[in-house]
C-alpha atoms as a PDB file:
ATOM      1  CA  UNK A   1      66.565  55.620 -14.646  1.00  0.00           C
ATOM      2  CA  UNK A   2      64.965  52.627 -12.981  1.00  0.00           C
ATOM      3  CA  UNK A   3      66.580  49.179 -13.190  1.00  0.00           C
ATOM      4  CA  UNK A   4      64.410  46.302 -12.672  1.00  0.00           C
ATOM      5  CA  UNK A   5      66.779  43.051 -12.403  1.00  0.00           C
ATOM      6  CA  UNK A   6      66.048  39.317 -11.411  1.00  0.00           C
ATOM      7  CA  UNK A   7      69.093  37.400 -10.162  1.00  0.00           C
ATOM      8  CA  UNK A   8      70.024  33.592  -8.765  1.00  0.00           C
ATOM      9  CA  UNK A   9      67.755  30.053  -9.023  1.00  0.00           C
ATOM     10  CA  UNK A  10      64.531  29.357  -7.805  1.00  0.00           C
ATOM     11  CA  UNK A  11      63.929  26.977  -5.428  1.00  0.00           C
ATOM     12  CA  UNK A  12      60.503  24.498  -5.992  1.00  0.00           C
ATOM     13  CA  UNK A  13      59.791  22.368  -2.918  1.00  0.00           C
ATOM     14  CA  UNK A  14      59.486  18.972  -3.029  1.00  0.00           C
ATOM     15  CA  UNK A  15      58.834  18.241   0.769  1.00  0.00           C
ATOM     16  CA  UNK A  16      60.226  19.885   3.831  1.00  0.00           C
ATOM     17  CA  UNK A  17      63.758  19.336   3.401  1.00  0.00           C
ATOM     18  CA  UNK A  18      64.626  18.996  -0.336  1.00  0.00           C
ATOM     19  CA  UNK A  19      63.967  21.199  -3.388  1.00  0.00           C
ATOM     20  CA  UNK A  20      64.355  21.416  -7.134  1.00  0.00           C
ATOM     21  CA  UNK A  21      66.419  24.117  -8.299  1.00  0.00           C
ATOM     22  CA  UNK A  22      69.724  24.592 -10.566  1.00  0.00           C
ATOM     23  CA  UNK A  23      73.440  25.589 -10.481  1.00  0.00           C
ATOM     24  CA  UNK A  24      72.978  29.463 -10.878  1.00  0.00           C
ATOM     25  CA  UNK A  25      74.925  31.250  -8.592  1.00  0.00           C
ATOM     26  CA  UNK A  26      73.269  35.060  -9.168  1.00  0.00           C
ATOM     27  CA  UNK A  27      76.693  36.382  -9.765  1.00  0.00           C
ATOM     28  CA  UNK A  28      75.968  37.958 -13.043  1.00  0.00           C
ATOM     29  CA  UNK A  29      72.601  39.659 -11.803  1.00  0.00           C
ATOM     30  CA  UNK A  30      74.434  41.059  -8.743  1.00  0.00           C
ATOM     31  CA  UNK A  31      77.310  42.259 -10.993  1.00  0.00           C
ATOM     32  CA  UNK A  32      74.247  43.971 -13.520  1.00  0.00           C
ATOM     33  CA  UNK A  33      73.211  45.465 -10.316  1.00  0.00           C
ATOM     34  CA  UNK A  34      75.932  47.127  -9.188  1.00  0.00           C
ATOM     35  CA  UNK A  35      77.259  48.213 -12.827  1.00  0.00           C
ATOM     36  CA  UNK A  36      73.871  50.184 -12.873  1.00  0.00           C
ATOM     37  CA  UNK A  37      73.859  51.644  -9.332  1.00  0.00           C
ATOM     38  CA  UNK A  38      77.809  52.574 -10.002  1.00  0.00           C
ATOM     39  CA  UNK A  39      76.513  54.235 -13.200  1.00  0.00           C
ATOM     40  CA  UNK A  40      73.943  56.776 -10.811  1.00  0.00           C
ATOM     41  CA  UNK A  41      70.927  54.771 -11.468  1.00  0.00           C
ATOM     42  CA  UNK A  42      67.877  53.775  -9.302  1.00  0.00           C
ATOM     43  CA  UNK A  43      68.055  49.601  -8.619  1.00  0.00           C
ATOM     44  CA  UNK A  44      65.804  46.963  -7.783  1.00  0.00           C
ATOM     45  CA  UNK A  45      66.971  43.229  -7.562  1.00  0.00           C
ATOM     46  CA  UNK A  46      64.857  40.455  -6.957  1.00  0.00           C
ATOM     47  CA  UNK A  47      67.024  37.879  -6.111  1.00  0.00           C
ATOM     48  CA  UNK A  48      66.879  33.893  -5.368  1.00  0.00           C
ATOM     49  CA  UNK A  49      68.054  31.832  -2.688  1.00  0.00           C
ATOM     50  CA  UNK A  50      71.968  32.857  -3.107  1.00  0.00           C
ATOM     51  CA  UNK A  51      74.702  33.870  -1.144  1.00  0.00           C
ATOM     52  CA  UNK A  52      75.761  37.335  -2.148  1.00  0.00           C
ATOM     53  CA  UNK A  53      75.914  40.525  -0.416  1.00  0.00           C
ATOM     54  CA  UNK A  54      73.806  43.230  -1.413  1.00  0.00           C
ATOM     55  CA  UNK A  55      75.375  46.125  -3.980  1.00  0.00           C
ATOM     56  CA  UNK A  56      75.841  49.301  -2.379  1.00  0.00           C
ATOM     57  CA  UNK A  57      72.807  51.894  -3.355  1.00  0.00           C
ATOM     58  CA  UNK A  58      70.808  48.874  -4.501  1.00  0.00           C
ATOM     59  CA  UNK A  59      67.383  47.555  -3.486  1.00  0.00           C
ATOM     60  CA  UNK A  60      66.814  43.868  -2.799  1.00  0.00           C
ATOM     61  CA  UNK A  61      64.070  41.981  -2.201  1.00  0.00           C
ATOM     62  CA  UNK A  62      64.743  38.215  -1.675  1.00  0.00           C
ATOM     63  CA  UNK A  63      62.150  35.693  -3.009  1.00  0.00           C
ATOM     64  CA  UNK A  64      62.776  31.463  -2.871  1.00  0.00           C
ATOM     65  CA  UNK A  65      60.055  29.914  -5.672  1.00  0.00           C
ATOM     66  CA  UNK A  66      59.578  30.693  -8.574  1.00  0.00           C
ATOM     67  CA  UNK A  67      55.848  32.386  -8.154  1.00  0.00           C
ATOM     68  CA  UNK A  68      57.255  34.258  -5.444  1.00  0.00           C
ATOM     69  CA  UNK A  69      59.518  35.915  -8.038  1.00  0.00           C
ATOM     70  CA  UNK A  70      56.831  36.261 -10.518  1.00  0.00           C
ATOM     71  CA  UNK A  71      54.740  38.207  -7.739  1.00  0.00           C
ATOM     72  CA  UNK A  72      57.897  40.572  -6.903  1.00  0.00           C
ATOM     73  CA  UNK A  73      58.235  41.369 -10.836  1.00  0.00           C
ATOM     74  CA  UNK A  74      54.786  41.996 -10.672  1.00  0.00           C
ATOM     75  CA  UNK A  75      54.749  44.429  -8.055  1.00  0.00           C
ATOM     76  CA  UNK A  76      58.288  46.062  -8.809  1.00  0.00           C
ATOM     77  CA  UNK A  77      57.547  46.384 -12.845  1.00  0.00           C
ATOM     78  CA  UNK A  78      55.251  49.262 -13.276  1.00  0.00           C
ATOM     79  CA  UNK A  79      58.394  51.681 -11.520  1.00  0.00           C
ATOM     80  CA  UNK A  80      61.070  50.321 -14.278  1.00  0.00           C
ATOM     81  CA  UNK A  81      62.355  52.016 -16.644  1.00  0.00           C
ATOM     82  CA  UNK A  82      64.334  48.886 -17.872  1.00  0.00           C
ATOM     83  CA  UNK A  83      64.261  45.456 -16.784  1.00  0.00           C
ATOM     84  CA  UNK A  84      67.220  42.450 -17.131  1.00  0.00           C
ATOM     85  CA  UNK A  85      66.134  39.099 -16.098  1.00  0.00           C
ATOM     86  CA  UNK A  86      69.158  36.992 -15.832  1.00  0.00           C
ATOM     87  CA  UNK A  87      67.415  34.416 -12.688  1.00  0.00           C
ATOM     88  CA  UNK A  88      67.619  31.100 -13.879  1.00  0.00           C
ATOM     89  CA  UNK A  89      64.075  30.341 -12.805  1.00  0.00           C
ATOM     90  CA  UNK A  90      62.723  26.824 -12.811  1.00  0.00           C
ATOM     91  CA  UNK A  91      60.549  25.841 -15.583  1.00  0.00           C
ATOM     92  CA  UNK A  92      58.265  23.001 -13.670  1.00  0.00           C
ATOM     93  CA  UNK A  93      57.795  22.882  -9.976  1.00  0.00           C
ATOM     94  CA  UNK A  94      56.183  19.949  -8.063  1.00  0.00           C
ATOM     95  CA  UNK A  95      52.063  19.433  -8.374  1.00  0.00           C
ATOM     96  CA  UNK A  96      51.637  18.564  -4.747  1.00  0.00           C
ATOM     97  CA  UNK A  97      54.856  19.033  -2.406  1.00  0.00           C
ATOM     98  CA  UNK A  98      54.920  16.350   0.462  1.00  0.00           C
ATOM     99  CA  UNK A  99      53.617  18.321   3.804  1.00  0.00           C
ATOM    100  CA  UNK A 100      56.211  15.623   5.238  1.00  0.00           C
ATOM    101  CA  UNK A 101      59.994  14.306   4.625  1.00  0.00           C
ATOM    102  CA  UNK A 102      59.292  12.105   1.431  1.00  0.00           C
ATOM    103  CA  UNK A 103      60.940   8.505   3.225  1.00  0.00           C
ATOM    104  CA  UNK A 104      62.905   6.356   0.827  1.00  0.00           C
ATOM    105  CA  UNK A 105      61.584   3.216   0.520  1.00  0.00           C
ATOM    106  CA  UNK A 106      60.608   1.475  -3.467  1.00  0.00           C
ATOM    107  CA  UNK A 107      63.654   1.397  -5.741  1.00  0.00           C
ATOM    108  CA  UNK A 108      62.009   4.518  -7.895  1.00  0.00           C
ATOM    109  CA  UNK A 109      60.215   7.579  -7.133  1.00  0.00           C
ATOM    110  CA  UNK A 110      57.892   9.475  -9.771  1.00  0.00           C
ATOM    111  CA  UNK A 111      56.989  12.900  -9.677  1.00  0.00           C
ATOM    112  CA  UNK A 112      54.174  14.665 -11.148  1.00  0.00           C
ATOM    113  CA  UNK A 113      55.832  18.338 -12.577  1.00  0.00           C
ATOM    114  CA  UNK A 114      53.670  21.702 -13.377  1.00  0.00           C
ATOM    115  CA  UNK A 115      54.974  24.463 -15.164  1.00  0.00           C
ATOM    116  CA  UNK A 116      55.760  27.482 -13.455  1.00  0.00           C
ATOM    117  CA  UNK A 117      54.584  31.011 -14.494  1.00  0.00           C
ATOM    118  CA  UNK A 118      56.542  32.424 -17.392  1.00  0.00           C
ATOM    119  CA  UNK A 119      57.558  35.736 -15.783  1.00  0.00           C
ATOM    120  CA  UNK A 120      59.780  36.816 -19.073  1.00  0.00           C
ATOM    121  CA  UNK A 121      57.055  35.996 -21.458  1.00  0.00           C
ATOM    122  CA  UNK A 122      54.564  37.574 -18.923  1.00  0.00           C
ATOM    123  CA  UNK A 123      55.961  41.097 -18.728  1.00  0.00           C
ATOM    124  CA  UNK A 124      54.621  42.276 -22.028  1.00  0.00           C
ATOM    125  CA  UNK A 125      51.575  40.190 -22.648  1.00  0.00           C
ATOM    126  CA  UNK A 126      50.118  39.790 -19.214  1.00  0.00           C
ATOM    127  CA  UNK A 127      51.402  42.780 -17.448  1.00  0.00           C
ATOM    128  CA  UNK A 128      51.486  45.248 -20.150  1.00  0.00           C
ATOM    129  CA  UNK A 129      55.260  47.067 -19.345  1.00  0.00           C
ATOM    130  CA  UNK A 130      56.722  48.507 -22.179  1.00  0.00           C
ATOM    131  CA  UNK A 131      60.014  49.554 -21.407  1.00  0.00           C
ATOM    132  CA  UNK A 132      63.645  48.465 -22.441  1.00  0.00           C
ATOM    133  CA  UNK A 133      63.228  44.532 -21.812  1.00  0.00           C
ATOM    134  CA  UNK A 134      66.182  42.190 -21.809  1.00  0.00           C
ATOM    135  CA  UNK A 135      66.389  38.650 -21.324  1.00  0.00           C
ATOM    136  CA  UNK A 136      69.290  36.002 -20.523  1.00  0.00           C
ATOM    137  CA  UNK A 137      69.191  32.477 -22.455  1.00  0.00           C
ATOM    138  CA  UNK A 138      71.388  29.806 -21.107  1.00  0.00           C
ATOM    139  CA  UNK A 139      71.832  27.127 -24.183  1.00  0.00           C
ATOM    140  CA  UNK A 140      73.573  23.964 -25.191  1.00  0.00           C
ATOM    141  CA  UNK A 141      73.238  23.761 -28.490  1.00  0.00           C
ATOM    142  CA  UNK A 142      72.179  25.895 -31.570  1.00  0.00           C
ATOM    143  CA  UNK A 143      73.397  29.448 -29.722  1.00  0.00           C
ATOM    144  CA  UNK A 144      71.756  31.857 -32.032  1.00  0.00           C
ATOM    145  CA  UNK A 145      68.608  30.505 -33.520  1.00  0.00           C
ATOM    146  CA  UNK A 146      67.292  29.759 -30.180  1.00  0.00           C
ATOM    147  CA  UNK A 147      68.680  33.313 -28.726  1.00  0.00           C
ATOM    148  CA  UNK A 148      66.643  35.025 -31.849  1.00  0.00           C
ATOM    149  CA  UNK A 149      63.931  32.228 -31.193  1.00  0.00           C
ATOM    150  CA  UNK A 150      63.557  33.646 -27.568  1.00  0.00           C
ATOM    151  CA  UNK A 151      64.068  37.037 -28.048  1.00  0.00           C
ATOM    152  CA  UNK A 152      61.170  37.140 -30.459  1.00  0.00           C
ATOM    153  CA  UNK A 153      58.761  35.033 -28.439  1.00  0.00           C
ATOM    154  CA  UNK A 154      59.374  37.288 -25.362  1.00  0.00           C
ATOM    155  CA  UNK A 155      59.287  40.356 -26.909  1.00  0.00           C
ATOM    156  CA  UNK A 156      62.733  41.511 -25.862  1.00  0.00           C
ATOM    157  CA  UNK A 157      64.581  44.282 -26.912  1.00  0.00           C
ATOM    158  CA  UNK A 158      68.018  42.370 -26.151  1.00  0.00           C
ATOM    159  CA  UNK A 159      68.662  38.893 -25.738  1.00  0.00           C
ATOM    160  CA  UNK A 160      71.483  37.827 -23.725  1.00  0.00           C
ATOM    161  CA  UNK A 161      72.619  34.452 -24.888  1.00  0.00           C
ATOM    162  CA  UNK A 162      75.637  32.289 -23.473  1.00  0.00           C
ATOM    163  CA  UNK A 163      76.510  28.597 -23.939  1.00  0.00           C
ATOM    164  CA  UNK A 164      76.642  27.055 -20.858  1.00  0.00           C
ATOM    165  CA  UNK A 165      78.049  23.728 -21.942  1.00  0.00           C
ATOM    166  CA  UNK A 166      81.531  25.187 -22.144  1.00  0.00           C
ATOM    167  CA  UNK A 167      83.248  24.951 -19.108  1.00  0.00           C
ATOM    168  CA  UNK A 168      84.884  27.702 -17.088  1.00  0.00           C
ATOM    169  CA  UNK A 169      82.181  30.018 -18.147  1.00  0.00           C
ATOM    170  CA  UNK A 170      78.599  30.968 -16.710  1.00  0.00           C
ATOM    171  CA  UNK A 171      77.367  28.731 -13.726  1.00  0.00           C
ATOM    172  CA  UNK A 172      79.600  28.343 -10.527  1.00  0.00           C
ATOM    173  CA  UNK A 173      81.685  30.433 -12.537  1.00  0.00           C
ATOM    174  CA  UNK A 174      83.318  34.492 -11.709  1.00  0.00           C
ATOM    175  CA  UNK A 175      83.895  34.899 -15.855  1.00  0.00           C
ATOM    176  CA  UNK A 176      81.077  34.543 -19.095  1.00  0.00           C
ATOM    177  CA  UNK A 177      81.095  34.729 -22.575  1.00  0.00           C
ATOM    178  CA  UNK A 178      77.935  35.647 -24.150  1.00  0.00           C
ATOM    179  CA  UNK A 179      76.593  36.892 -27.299  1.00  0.00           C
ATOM    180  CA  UNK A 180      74.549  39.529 -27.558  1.00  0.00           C
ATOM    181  CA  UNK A 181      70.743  39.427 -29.685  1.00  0.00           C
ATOM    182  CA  UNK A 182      69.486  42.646 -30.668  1.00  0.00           C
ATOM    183  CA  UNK A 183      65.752  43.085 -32.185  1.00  0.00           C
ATOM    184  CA  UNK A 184      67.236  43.949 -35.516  1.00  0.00           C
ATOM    185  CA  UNK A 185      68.158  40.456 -35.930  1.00  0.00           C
ATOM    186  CA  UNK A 186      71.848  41.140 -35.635  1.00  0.00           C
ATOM    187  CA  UNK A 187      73.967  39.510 -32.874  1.00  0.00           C
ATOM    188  CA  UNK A 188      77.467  40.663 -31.633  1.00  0.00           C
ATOM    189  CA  UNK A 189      79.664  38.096 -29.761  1.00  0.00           C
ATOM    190  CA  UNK A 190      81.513  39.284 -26.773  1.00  0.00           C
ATOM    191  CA  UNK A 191      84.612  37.183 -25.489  1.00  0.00           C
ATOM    192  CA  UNK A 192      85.274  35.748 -22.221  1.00  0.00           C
ATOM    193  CA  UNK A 193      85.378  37.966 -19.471  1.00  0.00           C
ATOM    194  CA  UNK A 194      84.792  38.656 -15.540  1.00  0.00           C
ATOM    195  CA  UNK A 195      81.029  38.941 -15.157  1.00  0.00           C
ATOM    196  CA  UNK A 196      82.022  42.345 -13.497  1.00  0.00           C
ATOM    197  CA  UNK A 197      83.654  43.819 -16.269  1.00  0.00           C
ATOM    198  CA  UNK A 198      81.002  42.286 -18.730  1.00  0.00           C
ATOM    199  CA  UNK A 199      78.543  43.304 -16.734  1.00  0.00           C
ATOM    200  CA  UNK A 200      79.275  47.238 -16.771  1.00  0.00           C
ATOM    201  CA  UNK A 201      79.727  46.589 -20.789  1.00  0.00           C
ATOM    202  CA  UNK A 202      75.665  45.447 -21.029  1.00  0.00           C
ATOM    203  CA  UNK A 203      75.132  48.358 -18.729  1.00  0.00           C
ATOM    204  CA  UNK A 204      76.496  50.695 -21.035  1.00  0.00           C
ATOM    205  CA  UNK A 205      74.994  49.113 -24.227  1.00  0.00           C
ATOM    206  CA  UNK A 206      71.889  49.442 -22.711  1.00  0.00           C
ATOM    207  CA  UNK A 207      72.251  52.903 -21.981  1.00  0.00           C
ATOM    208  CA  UNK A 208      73.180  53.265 -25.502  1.00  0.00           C
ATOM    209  CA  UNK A 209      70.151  51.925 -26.917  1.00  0.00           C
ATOM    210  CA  UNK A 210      68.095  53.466 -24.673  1.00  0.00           C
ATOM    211  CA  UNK A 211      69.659  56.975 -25.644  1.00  0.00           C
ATOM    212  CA  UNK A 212      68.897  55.734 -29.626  1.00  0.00           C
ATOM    213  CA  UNK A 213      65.369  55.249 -28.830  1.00  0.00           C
ATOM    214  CA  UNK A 214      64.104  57.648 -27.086  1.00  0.00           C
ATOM    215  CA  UNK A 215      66.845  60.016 -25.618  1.00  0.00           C
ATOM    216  CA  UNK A 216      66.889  58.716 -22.278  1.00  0.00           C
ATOM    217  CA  UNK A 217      69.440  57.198 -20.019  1.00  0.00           C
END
């Protein structure tokens, strides 16, 4: 099988020299990649700005903003047989980024913010892909309903949701605890663990409900 996966932040340019962006180091989409090119299958990761070497048998193509990674999913979709996006990809990006080093100089600054293209929500409404979809959800508060909330208004098949307000687990961090959303409505919590380790796990369970569906793995 094909693995599509998105990894790391996006970067959205304010001027030259600084960016918006957020604390996602792309450890848990690398580990996803490797778990599926250990288990024999084909890999492509689209990965942000991060600092990570490349699994072995794996594909990358290496993007910065946000539309850049919505143009590599675009491209790299139609070959999947499943995607994963775990990126933690920016939801507004600057209207007009400076052409020049924004200088300080009053006491505030106000910026004028613009969405950026939803490339989860996009994948079954705008680019028509219909394979095994799952999507990451990093929350603060109310785990599950926003989890099912997501899952539904995606259209994902699984919905990988972890609490990122607890420390020692998810960004800048080697271990996660997450919680698992399937379309059924059901959810299966899955303790802490080394994203390696927990990453082979979703591997597998995707294989498994791939093999439910429609006998392929």
């Amino acid at each position: 099988m094909h693995y599509l996966i998105t990894a790391g932040p996006t970067r959205e340019a304010l001027d030259p020299v600084r960016y918006l962006s957020n604390r996602s180091s792309g450890r848990m989409g690398f580990a996803l990649a490797n778990a599926a090119a250990a288990a024999g299958h084909e890999v492509t990761l689209i990965a942000g700005p991060v600092a990570l070497e490349t699994p072995r048998g794996v594909a990358r193509v290496d993007v910065i903003s946000a539309q850049e990674m919505f143009e590599a999913v675009k491209a790299a979709l139609p070959a999947a047989d499943a995607a994963i996006f775990s990126a933690a990809v920016a939801d507004y990006r600057p209207v007009q980024p400076s052409a020049a080093k924004i200088k300080k100089s009053a006491a505030t600054l106000t910026l004028m913010l613009e969405r950026t293209p939803d490339i989860l929500g996009s994948v079954r409404s705008v680019f028509g892909w219909h394979g095994f979809l799952v999507g990451f959800a990093a929350e603060t508060k109310d785990l599950l309903r926003n989890g099912k909330e997501k899952l539904e208004r995606k259209g994902c098949d699984l919905l990988v949701a972890n609490d990122v307000s607890q420390p020692g687990i998810g960004f800048d961090s080697p271990e996660n605890e997450v919680t698992m959303i399937f379309r059924d409505g059901s959810a299966r919590p899955i303790p802490r663990m080394a994203k390696e380790e927990l990453a082979r796990l979703l591997i597998s369970e995707i294989e498994s409900e791939l093999r439910q569906s429609c006998g392929r793995v």
